[in-house]
N, C-alpha and C. Protein backbone atom coordinates (compact mmCIF):
# COMPACT_ATOMS: atom_id res chain seq x y z
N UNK A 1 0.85 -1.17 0.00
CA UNK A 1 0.00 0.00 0.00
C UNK A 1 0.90 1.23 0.00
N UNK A 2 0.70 2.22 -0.97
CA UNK A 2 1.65 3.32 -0.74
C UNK A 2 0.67 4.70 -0.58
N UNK A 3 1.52 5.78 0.49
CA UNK A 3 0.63 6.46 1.03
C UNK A 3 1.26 7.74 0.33
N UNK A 4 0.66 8.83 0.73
CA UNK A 4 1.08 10.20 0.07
C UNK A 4 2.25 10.64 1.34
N UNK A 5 2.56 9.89 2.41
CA UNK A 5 3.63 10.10 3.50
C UNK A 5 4.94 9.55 3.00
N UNK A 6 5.67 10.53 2.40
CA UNK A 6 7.06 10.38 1.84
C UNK A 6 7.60 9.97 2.53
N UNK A 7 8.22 10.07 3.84
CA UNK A 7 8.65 9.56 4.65
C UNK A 7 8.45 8.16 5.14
N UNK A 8 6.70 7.62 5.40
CA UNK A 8 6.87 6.56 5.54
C UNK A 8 7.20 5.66 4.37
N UNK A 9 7.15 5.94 3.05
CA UNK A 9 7.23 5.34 2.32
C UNK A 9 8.62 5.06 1.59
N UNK A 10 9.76 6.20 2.43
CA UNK A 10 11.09 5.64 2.04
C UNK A 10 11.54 4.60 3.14
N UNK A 11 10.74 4.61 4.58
CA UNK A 11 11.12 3.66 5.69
C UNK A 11 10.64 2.69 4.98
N UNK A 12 9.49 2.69 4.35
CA UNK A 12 9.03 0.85 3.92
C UNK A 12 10.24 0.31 2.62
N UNK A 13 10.61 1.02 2.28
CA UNK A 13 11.86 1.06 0.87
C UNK A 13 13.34 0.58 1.32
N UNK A 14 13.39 1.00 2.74
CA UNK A 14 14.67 1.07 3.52
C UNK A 14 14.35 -0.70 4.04
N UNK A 15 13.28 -0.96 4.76
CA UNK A 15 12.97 -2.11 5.17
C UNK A 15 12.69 -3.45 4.71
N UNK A 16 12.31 -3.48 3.05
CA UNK A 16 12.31 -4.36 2.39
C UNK A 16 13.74 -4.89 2.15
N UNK A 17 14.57 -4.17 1.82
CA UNK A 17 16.19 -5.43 1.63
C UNK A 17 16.56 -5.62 2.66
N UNK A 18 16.20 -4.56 3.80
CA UNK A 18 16.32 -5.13 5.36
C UNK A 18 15.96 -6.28 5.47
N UNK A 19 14.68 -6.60 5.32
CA UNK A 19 13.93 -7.76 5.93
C UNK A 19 15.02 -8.78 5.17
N UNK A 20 14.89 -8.90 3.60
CA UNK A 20 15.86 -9.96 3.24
C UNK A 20 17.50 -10.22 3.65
N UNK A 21 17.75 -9.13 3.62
CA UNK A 21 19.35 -9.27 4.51
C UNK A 21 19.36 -9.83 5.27
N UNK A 22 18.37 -10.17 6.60
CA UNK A 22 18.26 -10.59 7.57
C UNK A 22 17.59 -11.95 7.49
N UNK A 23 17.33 -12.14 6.34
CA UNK A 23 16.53 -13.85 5.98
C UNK A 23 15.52 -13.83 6.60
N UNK A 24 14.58 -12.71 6.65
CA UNK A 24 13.03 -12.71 6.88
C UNK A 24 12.18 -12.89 5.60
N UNK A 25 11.01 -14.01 5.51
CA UNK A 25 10.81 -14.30 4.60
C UNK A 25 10.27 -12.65 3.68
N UNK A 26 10.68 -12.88 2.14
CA UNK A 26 10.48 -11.08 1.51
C UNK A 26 9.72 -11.77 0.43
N UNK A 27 8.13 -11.48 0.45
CA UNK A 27 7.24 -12.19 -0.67
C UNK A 27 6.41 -10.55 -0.53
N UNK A 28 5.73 -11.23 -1.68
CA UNK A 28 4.49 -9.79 -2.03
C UNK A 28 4.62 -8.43 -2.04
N UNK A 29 4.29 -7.49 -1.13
CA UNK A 29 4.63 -6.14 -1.22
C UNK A 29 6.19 -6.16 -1.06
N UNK A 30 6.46 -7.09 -0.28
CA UNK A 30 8.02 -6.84 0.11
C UNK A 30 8.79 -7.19 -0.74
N UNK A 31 8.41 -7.76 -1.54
CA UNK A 31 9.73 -8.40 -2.78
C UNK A 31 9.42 -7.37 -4.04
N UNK A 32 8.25 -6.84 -4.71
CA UNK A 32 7.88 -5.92 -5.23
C UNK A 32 8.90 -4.60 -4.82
N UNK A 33 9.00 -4.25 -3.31
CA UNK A 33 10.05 -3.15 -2.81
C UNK A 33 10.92 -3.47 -3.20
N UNK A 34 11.08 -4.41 -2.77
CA UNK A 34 13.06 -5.08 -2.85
C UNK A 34 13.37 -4.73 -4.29
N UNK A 35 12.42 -5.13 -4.91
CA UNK A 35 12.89 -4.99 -6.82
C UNK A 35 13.29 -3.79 -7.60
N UNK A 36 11.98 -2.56 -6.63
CA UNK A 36 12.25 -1.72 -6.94
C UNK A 36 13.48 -0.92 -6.53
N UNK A 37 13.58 -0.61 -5.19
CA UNK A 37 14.52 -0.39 -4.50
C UNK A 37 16.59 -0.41 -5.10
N UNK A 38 16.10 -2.20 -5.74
CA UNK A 38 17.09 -2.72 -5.88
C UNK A 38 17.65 -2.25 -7.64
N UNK A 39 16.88 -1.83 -8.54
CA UNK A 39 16.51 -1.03 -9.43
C UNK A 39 16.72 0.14 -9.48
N UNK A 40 17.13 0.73 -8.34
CA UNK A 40 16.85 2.27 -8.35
C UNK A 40 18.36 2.46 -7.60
N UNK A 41 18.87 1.59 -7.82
CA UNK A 41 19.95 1.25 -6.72
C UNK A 41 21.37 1.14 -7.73
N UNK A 42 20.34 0.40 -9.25
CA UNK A 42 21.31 0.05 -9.99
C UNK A 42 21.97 -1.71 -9.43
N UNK A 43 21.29 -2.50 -8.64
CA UNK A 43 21.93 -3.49 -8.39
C UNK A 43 20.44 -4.80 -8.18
N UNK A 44 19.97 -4.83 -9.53
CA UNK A 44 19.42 -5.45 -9.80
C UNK A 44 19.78 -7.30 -9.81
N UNK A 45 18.72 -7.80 -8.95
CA UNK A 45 18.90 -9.31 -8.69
C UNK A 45 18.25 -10.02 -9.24
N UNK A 46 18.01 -11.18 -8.89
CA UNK A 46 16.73 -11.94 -8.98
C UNK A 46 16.59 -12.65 -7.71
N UNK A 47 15.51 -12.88 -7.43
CA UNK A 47 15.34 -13.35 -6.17
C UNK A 47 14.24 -14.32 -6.10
């Protein structure tokens, strides 16, 4: 879900490769982040 709160919405951006770094399972909204994130990052995976 993305909100018009910039802020929360770079914490949810920050927290998605978090979660996977940490081997928390990263499906649905969270792997969707991760992609983007990881895209915008220039360090595109597959996962």
């Amino acid at each position: 879900m993305h909100s018009a709160d910039m802020l929360a919405e770079l914490l949810k951006d920050i927290d998605s490769p978090d979660r996977y770094l940490h081997g928390i399972e990263t499906d649905n909204a969270y792997l969707e982040r991760y992609n983007e994130v990881m895209k915008e990052l220039g360090m595109e995976m597959m996962v």
